[in-house]
PDB file of N, CA and C in Angstrom:
ATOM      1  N   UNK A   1     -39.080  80.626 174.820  1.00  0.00           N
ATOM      2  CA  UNK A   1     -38.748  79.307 175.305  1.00  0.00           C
ATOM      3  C   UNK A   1     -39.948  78.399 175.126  1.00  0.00           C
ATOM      4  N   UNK A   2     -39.885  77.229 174.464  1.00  0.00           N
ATOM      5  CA  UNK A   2     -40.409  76.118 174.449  1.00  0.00           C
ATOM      6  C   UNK A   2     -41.348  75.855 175.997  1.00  0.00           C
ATOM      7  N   UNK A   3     -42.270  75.043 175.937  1.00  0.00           N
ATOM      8  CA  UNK A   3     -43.159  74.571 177.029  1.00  0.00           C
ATOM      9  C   UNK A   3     -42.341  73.598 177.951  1.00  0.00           C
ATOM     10  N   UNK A   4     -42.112  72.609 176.995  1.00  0.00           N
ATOM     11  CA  UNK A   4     -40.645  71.911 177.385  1.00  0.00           C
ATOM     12  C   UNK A   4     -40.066  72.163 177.863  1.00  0.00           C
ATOM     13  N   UNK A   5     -38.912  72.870 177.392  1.00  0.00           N
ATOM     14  CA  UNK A   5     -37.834  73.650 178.126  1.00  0.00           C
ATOM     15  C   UNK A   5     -38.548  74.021 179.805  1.00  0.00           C
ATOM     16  N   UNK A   6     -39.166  75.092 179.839  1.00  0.00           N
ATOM     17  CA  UNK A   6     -39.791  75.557 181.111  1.00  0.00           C
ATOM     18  C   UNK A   6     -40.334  74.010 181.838  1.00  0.00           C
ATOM     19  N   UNK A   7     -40.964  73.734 181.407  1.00  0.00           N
ATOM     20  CA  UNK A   7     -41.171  72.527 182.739  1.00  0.00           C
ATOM     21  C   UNK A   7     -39.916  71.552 182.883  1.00  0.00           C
ATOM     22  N   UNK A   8     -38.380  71.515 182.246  1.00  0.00           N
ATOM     23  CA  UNK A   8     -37.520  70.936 182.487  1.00  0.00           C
ATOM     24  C   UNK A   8     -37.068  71.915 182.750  1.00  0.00           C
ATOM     25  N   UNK A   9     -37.119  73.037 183.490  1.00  0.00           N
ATOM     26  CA  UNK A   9     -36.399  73.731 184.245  1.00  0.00           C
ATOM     27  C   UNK A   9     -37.112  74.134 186.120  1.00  0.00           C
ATOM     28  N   UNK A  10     -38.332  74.164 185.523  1.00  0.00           N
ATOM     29  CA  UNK A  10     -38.990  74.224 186.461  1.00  0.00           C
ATOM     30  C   UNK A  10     -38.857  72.711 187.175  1.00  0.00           C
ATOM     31  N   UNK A  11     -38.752  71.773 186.899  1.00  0.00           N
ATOM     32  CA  UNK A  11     -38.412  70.595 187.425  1.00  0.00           C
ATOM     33  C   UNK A  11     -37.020  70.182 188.007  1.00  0.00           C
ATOM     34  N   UNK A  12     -36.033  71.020 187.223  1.00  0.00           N
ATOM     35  CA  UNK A  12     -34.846  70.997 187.609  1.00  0.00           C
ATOM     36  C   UNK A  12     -34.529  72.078 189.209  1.00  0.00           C
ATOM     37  N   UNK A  13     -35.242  73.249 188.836  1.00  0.00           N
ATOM     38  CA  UNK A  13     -35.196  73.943 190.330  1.00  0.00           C
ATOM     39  C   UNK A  13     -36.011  73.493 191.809  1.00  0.00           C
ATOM     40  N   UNK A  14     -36.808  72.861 190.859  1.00  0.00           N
ATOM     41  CA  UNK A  14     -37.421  71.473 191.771  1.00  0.00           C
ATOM     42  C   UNK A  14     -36.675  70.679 193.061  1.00  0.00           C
ATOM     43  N   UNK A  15     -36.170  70.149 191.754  1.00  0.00           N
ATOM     44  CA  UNK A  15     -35.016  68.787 192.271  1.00  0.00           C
ATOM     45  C   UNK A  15     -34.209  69.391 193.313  1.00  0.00           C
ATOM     46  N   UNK A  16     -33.653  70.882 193.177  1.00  0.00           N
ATOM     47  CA  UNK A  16     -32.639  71.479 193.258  1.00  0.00           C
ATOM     48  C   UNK A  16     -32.948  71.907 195.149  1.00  0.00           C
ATOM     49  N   UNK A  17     -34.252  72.251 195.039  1.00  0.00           N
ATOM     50  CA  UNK A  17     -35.058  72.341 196.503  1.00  0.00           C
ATOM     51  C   UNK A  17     -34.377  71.555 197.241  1.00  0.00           C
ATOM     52  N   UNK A  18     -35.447  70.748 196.581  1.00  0.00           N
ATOM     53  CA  UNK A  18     -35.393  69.210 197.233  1.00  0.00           C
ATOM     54  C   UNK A  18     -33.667  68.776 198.152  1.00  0.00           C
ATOM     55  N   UNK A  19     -32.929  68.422 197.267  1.00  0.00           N
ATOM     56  CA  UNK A  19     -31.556  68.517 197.334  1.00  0.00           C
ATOM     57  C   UNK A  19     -31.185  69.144 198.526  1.00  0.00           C
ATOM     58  N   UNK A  20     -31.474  70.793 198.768  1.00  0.00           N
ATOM     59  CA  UNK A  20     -31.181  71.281 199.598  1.00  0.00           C
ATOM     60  C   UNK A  20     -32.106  71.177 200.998  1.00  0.00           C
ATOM     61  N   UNK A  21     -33.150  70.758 200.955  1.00  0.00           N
ATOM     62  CA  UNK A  21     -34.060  70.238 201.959  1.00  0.00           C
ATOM     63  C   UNK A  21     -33.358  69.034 202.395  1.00  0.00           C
ATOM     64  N   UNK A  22     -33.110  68.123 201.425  1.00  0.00           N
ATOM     65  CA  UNK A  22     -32.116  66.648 201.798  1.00  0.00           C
ATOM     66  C   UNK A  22     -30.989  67.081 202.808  1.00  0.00           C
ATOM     67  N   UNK A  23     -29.918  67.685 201.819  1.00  0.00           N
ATOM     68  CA  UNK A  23     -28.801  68.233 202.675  1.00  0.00           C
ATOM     69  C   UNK A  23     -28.967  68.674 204.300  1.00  0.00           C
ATOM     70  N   UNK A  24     -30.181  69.718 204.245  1.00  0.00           N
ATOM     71  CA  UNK A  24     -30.727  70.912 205.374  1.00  0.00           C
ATOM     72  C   UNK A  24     -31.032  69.088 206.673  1.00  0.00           C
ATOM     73  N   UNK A  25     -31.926  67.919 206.018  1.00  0.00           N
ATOM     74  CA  UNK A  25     -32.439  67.264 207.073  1.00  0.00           C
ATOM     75  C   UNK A  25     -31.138  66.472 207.570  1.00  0.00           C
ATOM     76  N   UNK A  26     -30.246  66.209 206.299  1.00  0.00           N
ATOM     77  CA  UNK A  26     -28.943  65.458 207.111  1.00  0.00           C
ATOM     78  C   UNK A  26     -28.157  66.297 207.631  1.00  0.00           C
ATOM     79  N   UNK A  27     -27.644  67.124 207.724  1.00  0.00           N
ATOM     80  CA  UNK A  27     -27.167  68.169 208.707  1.00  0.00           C
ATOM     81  C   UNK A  27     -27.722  67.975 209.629  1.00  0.00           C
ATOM     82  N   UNK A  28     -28.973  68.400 210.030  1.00  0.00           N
ATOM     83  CA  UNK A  28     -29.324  67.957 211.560  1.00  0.00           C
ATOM     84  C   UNK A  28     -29.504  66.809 212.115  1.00  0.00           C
ATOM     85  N   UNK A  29     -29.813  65.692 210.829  1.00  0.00           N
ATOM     86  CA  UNK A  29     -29.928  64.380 211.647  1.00  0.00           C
ATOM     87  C   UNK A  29     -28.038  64.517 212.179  1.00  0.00           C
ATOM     88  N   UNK A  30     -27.050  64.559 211.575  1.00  0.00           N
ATOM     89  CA  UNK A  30     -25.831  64.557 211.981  1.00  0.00           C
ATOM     90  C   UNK A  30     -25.544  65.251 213.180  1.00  0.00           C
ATOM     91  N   UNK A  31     -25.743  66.544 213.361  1.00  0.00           N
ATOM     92  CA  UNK A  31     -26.301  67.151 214.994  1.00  0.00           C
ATOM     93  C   UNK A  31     -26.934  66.545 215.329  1.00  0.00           C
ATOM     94  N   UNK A  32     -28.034  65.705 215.218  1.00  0.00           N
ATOM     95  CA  UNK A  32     -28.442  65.727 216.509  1.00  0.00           C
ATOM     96  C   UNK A  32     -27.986  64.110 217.306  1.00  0.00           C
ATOM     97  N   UNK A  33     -27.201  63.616 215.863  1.00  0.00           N
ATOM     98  CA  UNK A  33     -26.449  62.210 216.121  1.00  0.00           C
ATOM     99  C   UNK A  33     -25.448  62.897 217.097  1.00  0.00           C
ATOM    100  N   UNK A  34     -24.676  63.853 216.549  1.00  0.00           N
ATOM    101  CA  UNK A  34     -23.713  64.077 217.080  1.00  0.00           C
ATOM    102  C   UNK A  34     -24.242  64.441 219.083  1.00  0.00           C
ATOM    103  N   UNK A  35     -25.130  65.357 219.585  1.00  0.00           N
ATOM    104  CA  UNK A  35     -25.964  65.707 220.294  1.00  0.00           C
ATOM    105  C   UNK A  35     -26.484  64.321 220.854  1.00  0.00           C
ATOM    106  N   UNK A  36     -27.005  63.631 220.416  1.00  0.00           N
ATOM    107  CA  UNK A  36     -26.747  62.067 221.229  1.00  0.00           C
ATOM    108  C   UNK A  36     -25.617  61.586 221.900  1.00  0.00           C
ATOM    109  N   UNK A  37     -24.386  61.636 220.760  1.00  0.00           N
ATOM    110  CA  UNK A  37     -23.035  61.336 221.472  1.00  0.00           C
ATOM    111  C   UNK A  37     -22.827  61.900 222.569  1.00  0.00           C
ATOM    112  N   UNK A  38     -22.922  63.035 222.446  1.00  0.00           N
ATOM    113  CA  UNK A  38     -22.577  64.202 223.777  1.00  0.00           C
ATOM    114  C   UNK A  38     -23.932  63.449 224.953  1.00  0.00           C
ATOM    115  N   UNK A  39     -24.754  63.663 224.684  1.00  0.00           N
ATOM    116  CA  UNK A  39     -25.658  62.831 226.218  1.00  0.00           C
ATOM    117  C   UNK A  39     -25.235  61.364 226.486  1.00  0.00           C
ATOM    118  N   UNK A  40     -24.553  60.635 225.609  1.00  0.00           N
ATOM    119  CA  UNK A  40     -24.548  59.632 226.212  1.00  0.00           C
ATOM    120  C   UNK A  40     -22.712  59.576 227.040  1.00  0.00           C
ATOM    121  N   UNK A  41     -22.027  60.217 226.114  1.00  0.00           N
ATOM    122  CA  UNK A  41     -20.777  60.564 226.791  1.00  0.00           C
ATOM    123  C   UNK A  41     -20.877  61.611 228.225  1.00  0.00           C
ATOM    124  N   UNK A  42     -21.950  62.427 228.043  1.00  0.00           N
ATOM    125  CA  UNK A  42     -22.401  62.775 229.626  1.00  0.00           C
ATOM    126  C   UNK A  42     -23.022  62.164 230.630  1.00  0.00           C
ATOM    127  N   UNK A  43     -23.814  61.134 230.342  1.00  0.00           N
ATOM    128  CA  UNK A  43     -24.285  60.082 230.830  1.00  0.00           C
ATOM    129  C   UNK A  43     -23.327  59.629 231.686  1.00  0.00           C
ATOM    130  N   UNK A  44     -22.101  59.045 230.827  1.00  0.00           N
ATOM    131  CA  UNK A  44     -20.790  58.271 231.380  1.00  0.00           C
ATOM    132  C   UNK A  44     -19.972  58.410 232.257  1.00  0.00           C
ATOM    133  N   UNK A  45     -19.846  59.811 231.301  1.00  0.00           N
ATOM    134  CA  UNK A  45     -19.343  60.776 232.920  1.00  0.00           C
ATOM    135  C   UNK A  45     -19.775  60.648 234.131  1.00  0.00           C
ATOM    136  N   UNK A  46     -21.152  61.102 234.011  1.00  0.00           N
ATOM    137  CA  UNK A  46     -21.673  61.318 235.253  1.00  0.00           C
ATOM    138  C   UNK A  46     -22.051  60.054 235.860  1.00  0.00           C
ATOM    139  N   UNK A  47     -21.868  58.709 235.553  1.00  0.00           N
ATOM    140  CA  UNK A  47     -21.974  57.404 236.137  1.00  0.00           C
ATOM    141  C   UNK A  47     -20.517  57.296 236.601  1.00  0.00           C
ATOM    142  N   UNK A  48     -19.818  57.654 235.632  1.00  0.00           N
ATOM    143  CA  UNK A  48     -18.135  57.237 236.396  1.00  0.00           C
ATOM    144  C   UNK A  48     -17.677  58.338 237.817  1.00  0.00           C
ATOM    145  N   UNK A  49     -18.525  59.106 237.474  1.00  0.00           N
ATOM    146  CA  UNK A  49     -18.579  60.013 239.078  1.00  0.00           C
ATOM    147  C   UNK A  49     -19.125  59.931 239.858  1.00  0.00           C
ATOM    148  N   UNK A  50     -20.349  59.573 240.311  1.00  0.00           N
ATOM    149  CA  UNK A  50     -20.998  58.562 240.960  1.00  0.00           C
ATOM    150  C   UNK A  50     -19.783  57.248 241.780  1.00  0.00           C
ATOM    151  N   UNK A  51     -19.039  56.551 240.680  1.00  0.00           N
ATOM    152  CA  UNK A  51     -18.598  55.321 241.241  1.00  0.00           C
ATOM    153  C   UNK A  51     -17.547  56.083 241.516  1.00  0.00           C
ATOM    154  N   UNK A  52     -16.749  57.100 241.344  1.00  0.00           N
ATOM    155  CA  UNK A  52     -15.372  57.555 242.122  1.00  0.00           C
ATOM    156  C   UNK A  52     -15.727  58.739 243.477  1.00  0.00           C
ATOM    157  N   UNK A  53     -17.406  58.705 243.480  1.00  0.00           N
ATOM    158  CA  UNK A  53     -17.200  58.885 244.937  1.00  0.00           C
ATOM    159  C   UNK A  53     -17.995  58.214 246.105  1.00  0.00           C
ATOM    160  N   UNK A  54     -18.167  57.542 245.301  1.00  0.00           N
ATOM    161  CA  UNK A  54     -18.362  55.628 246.298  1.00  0.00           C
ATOM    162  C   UNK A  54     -17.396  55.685 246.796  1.00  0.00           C
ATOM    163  N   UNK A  55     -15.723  55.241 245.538  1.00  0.00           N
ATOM    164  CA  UNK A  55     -14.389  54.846 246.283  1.00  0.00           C
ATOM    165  C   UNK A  55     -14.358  55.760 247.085  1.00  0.00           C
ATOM    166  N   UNK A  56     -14.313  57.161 246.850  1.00  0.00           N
ATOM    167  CA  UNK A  56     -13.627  58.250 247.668  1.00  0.00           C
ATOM    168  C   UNK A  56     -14.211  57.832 249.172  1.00  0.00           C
ATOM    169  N   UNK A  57     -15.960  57.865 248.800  1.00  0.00           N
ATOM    170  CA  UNK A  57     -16.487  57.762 250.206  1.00  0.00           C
ATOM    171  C   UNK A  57     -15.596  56.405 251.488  1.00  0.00           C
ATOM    172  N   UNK A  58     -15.847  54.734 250.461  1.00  0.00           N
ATOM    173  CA  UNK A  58     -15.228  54.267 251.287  1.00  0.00           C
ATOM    174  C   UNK A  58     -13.637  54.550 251.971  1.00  0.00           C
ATOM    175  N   UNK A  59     -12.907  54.974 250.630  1.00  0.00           N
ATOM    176  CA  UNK A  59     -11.568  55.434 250.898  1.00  0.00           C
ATOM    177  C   UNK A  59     -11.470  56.200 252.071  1.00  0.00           C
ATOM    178  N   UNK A  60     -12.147  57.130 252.604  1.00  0.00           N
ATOM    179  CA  UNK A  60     -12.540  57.903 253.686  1.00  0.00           C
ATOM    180  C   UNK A  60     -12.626  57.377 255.090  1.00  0.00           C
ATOM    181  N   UNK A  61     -13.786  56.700 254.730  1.00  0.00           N
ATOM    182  CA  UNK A  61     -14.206  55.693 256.067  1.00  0.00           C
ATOM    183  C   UNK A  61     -12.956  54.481 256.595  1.00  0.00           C
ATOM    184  N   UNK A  62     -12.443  54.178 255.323  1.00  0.00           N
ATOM    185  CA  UNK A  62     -10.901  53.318 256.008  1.00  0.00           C
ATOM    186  C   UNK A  62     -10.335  54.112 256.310  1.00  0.00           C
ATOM    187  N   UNK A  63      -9.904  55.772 255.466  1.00  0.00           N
ATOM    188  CA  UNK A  63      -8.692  56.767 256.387  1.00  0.00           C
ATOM    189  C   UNK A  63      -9.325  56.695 258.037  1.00  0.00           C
ATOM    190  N   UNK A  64     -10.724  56.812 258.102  1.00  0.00           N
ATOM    191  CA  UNK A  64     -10.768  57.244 259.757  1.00  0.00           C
ATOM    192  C   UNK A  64     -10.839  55.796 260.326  1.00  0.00           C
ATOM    193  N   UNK A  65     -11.218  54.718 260.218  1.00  0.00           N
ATOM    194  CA  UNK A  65     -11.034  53.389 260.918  1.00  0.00           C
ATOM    195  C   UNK A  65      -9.763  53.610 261.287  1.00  0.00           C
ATOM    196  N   UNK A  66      -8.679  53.858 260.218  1.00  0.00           N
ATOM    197  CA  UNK A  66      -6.851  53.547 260.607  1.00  0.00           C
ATOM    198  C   UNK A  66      -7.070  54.621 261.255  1.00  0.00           C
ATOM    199  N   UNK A  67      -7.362  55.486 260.713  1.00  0.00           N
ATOM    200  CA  UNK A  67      -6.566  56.846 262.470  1.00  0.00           C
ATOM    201  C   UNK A  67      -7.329  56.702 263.591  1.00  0.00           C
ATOM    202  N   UNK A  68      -8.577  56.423 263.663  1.00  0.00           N
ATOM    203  CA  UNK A  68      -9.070  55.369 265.127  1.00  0.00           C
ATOM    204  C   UNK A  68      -7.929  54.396 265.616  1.00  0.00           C
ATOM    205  N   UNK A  69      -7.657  53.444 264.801  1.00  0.00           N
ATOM    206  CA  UNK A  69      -6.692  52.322 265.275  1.00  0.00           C
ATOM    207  C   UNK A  69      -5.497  52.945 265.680  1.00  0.00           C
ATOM    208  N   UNK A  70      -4.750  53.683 264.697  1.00  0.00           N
ATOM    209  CA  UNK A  70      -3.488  54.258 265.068  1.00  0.00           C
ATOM    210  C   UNK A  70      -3.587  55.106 266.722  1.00  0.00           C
ATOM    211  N   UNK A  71      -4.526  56.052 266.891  1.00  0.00           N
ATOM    212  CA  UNK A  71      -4.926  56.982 267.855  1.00  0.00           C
ATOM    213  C   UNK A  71      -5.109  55.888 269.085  1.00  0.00           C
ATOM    214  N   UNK A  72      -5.638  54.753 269.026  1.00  0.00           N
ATOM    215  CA  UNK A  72      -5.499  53.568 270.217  1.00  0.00           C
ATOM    216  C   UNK A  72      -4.559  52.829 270.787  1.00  0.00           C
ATOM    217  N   UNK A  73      -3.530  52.636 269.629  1.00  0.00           N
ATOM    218  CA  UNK A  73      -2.321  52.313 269.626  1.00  0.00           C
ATOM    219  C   UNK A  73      -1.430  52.880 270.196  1.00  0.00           C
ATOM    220  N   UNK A  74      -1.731  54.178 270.026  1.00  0.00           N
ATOM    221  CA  UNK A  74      -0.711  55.028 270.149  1.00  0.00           C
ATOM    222  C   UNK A  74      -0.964  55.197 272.079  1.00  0.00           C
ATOM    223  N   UNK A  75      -2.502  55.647 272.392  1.00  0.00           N
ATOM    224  CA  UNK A  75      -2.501  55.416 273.909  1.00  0.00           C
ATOM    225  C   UNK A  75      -1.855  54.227 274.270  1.00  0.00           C
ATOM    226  N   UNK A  76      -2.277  52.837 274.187  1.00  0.00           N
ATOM    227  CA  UNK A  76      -1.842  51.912 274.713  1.00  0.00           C
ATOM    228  C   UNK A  76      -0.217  52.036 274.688  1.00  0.00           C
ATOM    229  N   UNK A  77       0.351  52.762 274.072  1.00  0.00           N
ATOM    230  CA  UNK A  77       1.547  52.322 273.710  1.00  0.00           C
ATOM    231  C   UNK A  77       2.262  53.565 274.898  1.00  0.00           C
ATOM    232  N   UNK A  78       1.599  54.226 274.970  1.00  0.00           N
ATOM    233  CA  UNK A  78       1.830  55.258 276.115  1.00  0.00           C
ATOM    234  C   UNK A  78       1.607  54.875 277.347  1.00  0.00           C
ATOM    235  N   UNK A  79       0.673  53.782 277.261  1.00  0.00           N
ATOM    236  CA  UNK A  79       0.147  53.135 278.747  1.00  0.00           C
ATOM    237  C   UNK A  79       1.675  52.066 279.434  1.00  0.00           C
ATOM    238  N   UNK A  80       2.343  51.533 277.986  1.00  0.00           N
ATOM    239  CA  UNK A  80       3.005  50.796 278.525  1.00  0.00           C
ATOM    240  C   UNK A  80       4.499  51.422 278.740  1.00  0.00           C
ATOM    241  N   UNK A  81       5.208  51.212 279.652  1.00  0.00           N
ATOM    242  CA  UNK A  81       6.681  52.020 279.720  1.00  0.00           C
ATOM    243  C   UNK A  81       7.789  50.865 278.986  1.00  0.00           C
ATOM    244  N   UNK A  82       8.386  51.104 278.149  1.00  0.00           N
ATOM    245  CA  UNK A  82       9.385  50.666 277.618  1.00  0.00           C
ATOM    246  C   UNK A  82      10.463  51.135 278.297  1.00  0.00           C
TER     247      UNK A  82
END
């Protein structure tokens, strides 16, 4: 084989590295894009759970205000004879 030849092959298995080093770094940049998505979609989550147990909490505190009120009502209403 020519001198030529060999360094256009040796250049070609080169390239060929390379290529697969390219491929090898976008694969993981794509994980770890993808691996972003996932923290920030966990992020979300875990903020939208946070605010549904705010509601829950207040939701709570009105169930016991009304069964306070109802439970007063209900004496007074015993106090009076119909």
């Amino acid at each position: 084989m020519s001198q030529k030849v060999r360094q256009l092959l040796e250049a070609f298995a080169d390239l060929q590295q390379q290529n697969r080093q390219l491929e090898e770094a976008l694969a993981a940049a794509r994980r770890d894009g993808a691996d972003a998505g996932a923290v920030q979609r966990i992020s979300d989550l875990e903020a939208e759970v946070r605010q549904l147990k705010k509601e829950n909490k207040t939701l709570k505190e009105r169930e016991k205000l009304i069964r306070n009120k109802t439970e007063r009502l209900a004496v007074k209403l015993g106090e009076i004879d119909i």
